[in-house]
Every structure is written in C-alpha cells, then in structure tokens.
Protein backbone atom coordinates (compact mmCIF):
# COMPACT_ATOMS: atom_id res chain seq x y z
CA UNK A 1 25.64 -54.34 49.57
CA UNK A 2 29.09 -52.69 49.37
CA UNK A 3 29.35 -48.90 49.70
CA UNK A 4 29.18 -46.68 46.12
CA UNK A 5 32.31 -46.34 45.01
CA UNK A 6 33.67 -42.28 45.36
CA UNK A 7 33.45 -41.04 41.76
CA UNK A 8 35.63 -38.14 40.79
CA UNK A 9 33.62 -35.52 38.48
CA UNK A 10 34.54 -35.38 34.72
CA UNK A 11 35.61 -31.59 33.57
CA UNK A 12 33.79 -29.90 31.02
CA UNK A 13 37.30 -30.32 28.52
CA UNK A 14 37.67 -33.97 29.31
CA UNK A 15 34.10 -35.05 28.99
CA UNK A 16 32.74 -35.45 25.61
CA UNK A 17 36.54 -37.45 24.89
CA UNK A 18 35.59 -39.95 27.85
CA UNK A 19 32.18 -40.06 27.48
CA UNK A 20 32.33 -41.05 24.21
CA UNK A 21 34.26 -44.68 24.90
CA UNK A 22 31.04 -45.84 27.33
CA UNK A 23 29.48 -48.14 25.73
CA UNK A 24 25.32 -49.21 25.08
CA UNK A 25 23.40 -51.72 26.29
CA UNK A 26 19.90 -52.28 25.23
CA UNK A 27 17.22 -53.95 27.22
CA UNK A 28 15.05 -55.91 25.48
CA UNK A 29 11.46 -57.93 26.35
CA UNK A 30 11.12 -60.12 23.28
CA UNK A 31 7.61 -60.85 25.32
CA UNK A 32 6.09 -57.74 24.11
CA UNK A 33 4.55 -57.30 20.38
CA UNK A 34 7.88 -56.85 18.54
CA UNK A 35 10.47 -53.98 19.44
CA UNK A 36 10.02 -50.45 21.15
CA UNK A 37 5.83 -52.01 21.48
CA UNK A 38 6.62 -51.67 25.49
CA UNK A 39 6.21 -48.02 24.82
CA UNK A 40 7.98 -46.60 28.05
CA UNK A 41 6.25 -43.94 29.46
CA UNK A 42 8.82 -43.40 32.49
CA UNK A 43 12.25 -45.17 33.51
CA UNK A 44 13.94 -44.53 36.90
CA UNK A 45 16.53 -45.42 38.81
CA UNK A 46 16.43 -46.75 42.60
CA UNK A 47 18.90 -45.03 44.94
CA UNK A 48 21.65 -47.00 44.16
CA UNK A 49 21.60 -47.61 40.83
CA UNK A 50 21.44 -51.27 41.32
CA UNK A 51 17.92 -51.62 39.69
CA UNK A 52 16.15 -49.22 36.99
CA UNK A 53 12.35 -49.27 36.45
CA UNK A 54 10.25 -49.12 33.77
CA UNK A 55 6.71 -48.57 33.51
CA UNK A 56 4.54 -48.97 29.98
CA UNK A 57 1.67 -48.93 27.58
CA UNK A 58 2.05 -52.67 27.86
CA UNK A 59 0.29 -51.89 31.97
CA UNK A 60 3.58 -53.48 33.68
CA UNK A 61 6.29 -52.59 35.21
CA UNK A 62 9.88 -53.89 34.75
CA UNK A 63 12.54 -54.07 37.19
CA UNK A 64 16.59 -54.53 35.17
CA UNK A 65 19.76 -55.32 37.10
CA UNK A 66 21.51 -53.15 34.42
CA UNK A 67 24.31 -55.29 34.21
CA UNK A 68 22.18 -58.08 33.20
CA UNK A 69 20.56 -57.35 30.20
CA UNK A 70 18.86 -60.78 29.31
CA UNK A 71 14.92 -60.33 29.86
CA UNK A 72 15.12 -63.33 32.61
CA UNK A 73 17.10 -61.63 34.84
CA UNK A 74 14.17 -58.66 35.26
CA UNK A 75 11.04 -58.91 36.99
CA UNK A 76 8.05 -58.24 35.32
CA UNK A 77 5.36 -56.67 37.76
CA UNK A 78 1.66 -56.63 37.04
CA UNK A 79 -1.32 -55.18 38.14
CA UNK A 80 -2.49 -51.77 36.52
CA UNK A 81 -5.50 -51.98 34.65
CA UNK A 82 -4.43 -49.23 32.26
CA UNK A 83 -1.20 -47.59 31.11
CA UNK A 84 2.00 -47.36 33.89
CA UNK A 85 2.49 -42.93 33.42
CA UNK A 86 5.26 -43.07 35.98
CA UNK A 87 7.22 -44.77 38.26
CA UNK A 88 9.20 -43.92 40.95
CA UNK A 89 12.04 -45.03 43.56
CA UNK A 90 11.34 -44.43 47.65
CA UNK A 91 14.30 -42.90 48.46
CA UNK A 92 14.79 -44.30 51.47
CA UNK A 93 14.84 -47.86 50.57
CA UNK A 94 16.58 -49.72 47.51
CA UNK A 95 13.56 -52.15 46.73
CA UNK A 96 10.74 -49.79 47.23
CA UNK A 97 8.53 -48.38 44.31
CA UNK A 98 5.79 -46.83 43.37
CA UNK A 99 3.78 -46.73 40.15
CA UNK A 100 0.75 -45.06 38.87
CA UNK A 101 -1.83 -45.00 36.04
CA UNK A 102 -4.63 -43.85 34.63
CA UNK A 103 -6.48 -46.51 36.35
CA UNK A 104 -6.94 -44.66 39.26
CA UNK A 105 -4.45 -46.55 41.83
CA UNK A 106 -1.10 -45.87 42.73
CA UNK A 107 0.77 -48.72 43.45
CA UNK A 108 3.34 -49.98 46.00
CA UNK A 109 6.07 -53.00 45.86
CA UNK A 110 8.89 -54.43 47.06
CA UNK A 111 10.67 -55.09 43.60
CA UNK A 112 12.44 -58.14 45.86
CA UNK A 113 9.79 -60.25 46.49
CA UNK A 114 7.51 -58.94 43.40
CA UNK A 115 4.73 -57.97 45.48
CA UNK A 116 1.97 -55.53 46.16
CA UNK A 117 2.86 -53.97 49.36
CA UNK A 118 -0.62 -52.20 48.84
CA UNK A 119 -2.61 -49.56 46.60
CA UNK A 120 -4.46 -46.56 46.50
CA UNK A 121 -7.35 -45.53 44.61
CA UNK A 122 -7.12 -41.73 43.84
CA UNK A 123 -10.47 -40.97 42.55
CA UNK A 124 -9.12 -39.83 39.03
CA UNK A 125 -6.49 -40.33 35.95
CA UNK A 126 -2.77 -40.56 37.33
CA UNK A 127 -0.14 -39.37 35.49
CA UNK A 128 2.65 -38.48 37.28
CA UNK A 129 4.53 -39.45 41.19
CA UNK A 130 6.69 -37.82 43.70
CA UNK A 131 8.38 -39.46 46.86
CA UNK A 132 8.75 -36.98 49.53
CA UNK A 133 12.29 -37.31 50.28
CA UNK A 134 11.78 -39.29 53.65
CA UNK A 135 9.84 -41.70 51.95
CA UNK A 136 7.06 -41.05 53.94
CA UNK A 137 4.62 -40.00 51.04
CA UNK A 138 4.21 -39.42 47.67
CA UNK A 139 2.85 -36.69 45.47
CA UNK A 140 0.16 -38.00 43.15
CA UNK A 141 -0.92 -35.66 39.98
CA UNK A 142 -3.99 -36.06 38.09
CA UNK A 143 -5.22 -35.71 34.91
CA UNK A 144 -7.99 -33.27 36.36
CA UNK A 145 -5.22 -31.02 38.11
CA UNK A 146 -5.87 -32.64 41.47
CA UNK A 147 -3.17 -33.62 43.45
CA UNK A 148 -3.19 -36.55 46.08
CA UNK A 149 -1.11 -36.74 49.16
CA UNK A 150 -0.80 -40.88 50.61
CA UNK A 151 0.89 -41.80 53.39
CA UNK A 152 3.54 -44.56 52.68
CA UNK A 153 3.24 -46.31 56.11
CA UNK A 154 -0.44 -46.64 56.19
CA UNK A 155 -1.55 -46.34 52.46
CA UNK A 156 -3.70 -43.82 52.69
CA UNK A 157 -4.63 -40.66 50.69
CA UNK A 158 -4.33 -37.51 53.94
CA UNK A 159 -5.04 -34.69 51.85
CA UNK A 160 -5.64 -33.18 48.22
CA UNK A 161 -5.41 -29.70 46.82
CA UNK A 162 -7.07 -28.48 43.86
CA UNK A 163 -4.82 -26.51 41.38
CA UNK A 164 -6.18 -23.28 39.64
CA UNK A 165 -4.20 -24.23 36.46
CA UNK A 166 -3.09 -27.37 34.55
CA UNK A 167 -0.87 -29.20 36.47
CA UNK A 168 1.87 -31.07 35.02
CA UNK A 169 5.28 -32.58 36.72
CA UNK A 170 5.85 -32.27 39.95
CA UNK A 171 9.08 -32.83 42.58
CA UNK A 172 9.83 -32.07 46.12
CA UNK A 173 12.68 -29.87 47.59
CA UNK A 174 15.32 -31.73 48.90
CA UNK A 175 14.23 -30.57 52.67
CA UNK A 176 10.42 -32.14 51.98
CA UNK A 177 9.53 -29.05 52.41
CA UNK A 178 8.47 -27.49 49.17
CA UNK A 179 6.48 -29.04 46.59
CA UNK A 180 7.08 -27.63 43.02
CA UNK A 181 4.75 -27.83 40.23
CA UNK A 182 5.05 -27.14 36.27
CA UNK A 183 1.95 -25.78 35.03
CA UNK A 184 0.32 -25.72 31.55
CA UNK A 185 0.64 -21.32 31.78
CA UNK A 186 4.70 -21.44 31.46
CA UNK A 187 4.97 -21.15 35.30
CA UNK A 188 6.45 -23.36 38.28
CA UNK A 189 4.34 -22.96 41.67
CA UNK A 190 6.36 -23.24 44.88
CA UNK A 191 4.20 -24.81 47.54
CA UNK A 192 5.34 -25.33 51.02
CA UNK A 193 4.92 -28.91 52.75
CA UNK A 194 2.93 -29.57 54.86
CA UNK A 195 1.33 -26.04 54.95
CA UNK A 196 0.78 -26.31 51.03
CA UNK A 197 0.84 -22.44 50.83
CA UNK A 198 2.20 -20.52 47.72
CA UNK A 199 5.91 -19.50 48.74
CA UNK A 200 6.77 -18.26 45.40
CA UNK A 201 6.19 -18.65 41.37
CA UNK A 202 8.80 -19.12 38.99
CA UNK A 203 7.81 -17.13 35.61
CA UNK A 204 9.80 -19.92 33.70
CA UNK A 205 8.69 -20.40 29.82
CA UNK A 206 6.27 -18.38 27.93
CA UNK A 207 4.19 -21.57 26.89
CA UNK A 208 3.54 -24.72 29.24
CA UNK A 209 5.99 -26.41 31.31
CA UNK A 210 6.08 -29.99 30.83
CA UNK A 211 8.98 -31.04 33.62
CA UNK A 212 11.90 -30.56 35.98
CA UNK A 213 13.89 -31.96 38.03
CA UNK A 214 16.39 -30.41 41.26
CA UNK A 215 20.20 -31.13 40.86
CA UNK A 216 21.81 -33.44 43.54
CA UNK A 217 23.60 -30.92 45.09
CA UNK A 218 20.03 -28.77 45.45
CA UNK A 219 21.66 -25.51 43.29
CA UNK A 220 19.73 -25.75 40.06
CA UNK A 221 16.49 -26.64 39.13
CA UNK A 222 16.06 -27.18 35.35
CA UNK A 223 12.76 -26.63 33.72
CA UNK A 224 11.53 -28.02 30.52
CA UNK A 225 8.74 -26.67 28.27
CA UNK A 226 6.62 -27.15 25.33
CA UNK A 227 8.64 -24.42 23.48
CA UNK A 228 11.89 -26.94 23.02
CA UNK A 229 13.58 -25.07 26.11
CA UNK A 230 15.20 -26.03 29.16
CA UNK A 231 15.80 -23.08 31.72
CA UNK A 232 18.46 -23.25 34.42
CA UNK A 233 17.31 -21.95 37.38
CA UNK A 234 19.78 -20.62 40.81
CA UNK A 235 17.32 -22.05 43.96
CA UNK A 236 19.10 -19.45 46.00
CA UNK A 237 17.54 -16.42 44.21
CA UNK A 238 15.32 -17.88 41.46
CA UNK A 239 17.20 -16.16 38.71
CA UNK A 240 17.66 -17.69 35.04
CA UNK A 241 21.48 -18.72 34.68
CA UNK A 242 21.12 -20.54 31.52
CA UNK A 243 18.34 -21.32 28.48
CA UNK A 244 19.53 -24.37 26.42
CA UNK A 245 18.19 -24.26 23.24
CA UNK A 246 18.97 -27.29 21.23
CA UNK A 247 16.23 -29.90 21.47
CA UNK A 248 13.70 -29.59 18.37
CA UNK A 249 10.43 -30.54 20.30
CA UNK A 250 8.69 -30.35 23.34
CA UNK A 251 10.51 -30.99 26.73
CA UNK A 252 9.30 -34.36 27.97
CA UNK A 253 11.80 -34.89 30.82
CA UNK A 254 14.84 -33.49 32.07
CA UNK A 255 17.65 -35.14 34.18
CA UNK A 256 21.20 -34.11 35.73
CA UNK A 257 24.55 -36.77 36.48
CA UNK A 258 24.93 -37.46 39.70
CA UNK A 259 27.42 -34.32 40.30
CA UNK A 260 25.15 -32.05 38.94
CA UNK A 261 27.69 -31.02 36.31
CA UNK A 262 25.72 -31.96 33.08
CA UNK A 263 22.10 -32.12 32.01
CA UNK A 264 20.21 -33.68 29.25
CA UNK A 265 16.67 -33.24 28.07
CA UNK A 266 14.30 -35.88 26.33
CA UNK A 267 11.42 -35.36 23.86
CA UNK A 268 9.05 -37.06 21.55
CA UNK A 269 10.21 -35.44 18.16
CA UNK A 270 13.61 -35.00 16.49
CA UNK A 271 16.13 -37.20 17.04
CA UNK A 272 20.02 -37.44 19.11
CA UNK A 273 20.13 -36.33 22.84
CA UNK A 274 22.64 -33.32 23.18
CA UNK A 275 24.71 -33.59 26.78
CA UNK A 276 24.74 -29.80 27.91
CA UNK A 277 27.38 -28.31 31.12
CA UNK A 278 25.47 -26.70 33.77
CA UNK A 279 27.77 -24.09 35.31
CA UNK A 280 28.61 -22.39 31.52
CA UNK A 281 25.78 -23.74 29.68
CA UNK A 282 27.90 -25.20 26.74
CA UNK A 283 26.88 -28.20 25.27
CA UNK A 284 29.54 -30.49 25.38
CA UNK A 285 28.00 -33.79 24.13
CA UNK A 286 25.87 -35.15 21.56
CA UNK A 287 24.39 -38.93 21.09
CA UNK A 288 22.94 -40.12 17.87
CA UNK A 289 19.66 -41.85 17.84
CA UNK A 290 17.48 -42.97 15.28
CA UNK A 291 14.83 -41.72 17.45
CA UNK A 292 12.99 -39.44 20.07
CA UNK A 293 13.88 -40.32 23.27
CA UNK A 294 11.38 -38.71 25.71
CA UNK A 295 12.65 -40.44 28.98
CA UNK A 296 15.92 -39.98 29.95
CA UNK A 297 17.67 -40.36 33.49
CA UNK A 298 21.21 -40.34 34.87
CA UNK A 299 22.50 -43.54 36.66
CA UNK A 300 22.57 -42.16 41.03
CA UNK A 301 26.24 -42.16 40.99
CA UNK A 302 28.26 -42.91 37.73
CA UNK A 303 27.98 -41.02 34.01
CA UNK A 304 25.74 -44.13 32.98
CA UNK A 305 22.86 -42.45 30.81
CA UNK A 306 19.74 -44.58 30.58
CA UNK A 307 17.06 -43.16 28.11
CA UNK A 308 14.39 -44.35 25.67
CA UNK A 309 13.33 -44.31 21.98
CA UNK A 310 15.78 -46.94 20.08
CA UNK A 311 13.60 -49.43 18.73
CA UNK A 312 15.08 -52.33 21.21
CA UNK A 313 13.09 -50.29 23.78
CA UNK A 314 15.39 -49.36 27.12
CA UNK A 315 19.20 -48.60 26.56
CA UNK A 316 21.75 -47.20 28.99
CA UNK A 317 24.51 -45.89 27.89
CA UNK A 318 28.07 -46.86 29.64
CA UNK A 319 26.14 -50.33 31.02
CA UNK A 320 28.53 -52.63 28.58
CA UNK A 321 32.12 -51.26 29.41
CA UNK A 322 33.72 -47.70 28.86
CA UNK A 323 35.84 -44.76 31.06
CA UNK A 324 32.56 -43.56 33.13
C-alpha cells in the first residue's frame, strides 16, 4: 500500500471557499427495502481511509472502497442476530473490525477475506465499541451500564465493571491508558486502564452526554449532549475552551478532520451539518441536507466528510473530485 500522502492543513479563511468545490458521493445498497431502509446506526473509517464501515438495522455490516461506489465493489458481512449499534476499526491493522449488537456478541473480521475471526458473547444488550489503541482490546458498553473488557488475541471477555450511572459512549486516551465515559447525568468519567480507578470527572453538560471523541493530535476532547451542545474541552487542564451551539437536537456523534482543526456534530433532528474551527470556535462551514444526519466521521487523513441521513443512505463528501 503506498504511504498517505502529507496533507497540508486548510486555514480557517481559506476553508469554507475550498471545501465547498469537494464533491458527494452516495453509497447505495439497492439490496435493502428501498433507500435510507439500511438505517445506519454507526459508519467508521479504518486507519487509512482505504475502507469505511457501516453497520445497520438491516443486522449487517458493509465494508466501501470509497472510491468505488457501485454496491458490488463492497462486502456485505453477516452474522448479528439483531441490530449492528457500532462498529469499529483496530487500529493497528487496516482489515480488522469489530462490530456489536444487541444480540449479545461482539464480533471480529478480517474485512479481506469476509470472515469471522471469532465472537464474544457479553451477557447483555451492546450498544457501543472501543479499540484500545494497541489493538489489544476493546471496550464493550451495555445497555445495562456494564462494561466488558475482551482480549483481541484470545477472544475473551478479562474483566467488567459496573457503572453507578447510565453509561453512554465511550473512547480511550491515546496512551491506552484512560478510559472515558459519557454518562446519562451530564458528566464524563475518567477511568484509568488497567487499574480502572476514577482519575477525574469532567462536569461537561447539564443534561446527558450522548458522545465524544479525542482530536488526533490528543489536545481536545469534544463532548456532545442531549441539550444540542458540543463542549470543547483542553486535556491538559480540563477547562471548557469552546460551547458550539448550532445543532437543533440531541448530539448523536461528534468527529474532528484529521488535523484536528475542524469539528462537526451529527443528530437525529433538524437538518444541514454546520463545519465549526476548533482553536476560535467559529463556524466556518455549513452543508445542506434534506435530513438528520446522526453519524458523521472525518476521512483519517484528507477533508473527506462521510456522514448519514440522505435518503441514498451513506454519502461522503469530497469522494467524487474537489480541492480537499
């Protein structure tokens, strides 16, 4: 595979003007019950932005080449019983996933071959997936505010904590070794790894947090809550450097470009995603929609924008030509 090309960052001035000449590709199964009946749950990217993921109401999985858009091109992988909540990339390795559902398993392939590398039952509803950031485990939440620690080598659940709280999102430190959790009381709980003692609690929304996500560069973590917010957070001192204020519903996911520069938010009401610069907290960007978008997620190393909502089901945004 050739080496990722060195990408210069896009100024806050230049962006909106350059951004706006990438053009949208949609990705379309005509093998599901008409369009948008896929109903993604979760869409991710693999480390080098050579594949992106989705997982569905439908139970499967898709794997696109996102610059081949025709249906034949993916591959379609099967095997949850119930709903695919999330999917996500092992870090480590281009062709690695994992997937989980309310079925109880979480799931592990190698998108190459299409197979089942193995499974592991969790003893409750999954709903959302971590890779620790040497690939050598994942994070699995529960509907029950469990969450389930497997070993990736051996498939094998080594430990489970209990939350006190409802437990939504959760994502490691880019070390492995904090865990951070959004919780249904506004807050994000700091764990440390593999101690999985409290090292401190972010006092982030005053109604539940829903998601977050770490920028590449490790400076800001961006929360997400039910009250239509996304807070900007400084990981060296855990102070507030920004609230963006411009979604109309609740914070389904949040995602940063690859330099860390911008962020976007997605949610299941209102309509148009709105492109938003990190360092002066100035939104800088709007795309129209005709619909929510609740998953969104930045391509690993280019300004290619990948979210969900239009009615043809997965689109990314600069996939079909453009300046990014």
């Amino acid at each position: 595979m050739p080496p990722t090309p060195v990408r210069r960052p896009i100024s806050k001035d230049r962006f909106s003007a350059i951004f706006s000449t990438a053009k949208s590709q949609a990705y379309y199964d005509p093998s599901s019950r008409g369009p948008g009946s896929h109903a993604i749950r979760s869409i991710a990217w693999n480390n080098t932005g050579s594949f992106i993921a989705t997982g569905g109401a439908d139970r499967l999985v898709r794997i696109w080449n996102p610059e081949r858009a025709n249906v034949k091109n993916s591959t379609e992988l099967r095997g949850h019983s119930l709903a695919v909540e999330r999917v996500a990339w092992d870090p480590t390795k281009d062709g690695g996933l994992a997937s989980v559902s309310g079925d109880g398993f979480v799931r592990f392939w190698d998108v190459r071959s299409a197979k089942c590398l193995g499974e592991v039952k969790t003893g409750g509803e999954n709903f959302t997936l971590a890779w620790h950031p040497e690939g050598t485990a994942v994070a699995v939440g529960r509907k029950d505010d469990h969450v389930i620690f497997v070993d990736t080598r051996t498939y094998t659940a080594f430990h489970t904590i209990k939350e006190p709280v409802q437990t939504n999102q959760l994502i490691w430190s880019h070390s492995g070794t904090a865990l951070l959790i959004t919780t249904g009381e506004g807050r994000v709980r700091i764990l440390s790894y593999p101690g999985f003692e409290p090292l401190y609690t972010i006092n982030a929304h005053t109604s539940a947090c829903f998601c977050l996500e770490m920028d590449p560069r490790g400076k800001y973590l961006a929360v997400g809550g039910s009250d239509a917010l996304i807070s900007l957070w400084d990981t060296q001192d855990w102070m507030c450097k920004h609230t963006l204020g411009h979604m109309e519903g609740p914070l389904r996911s949040v995602a940063f470009s690859w330099d860390g520069s911008y962020v976007v938010g997605g949610s299941d009401e209102g309509s148009g995603l709105e492109i938003a610069h990190v360092e002066t907290g100035e939104y800088v960007h709007t795309i129209p929609t005709t619909h929510p978008s609740s998953c969104v997620a930045w391509h690993p190393s280019r300004y290619w924008l990948a979210y969900t909502g239009d009615p043809m089901g997965l689109k990314i945004i600069g996939a079909a030509g453009g300046n990014v």
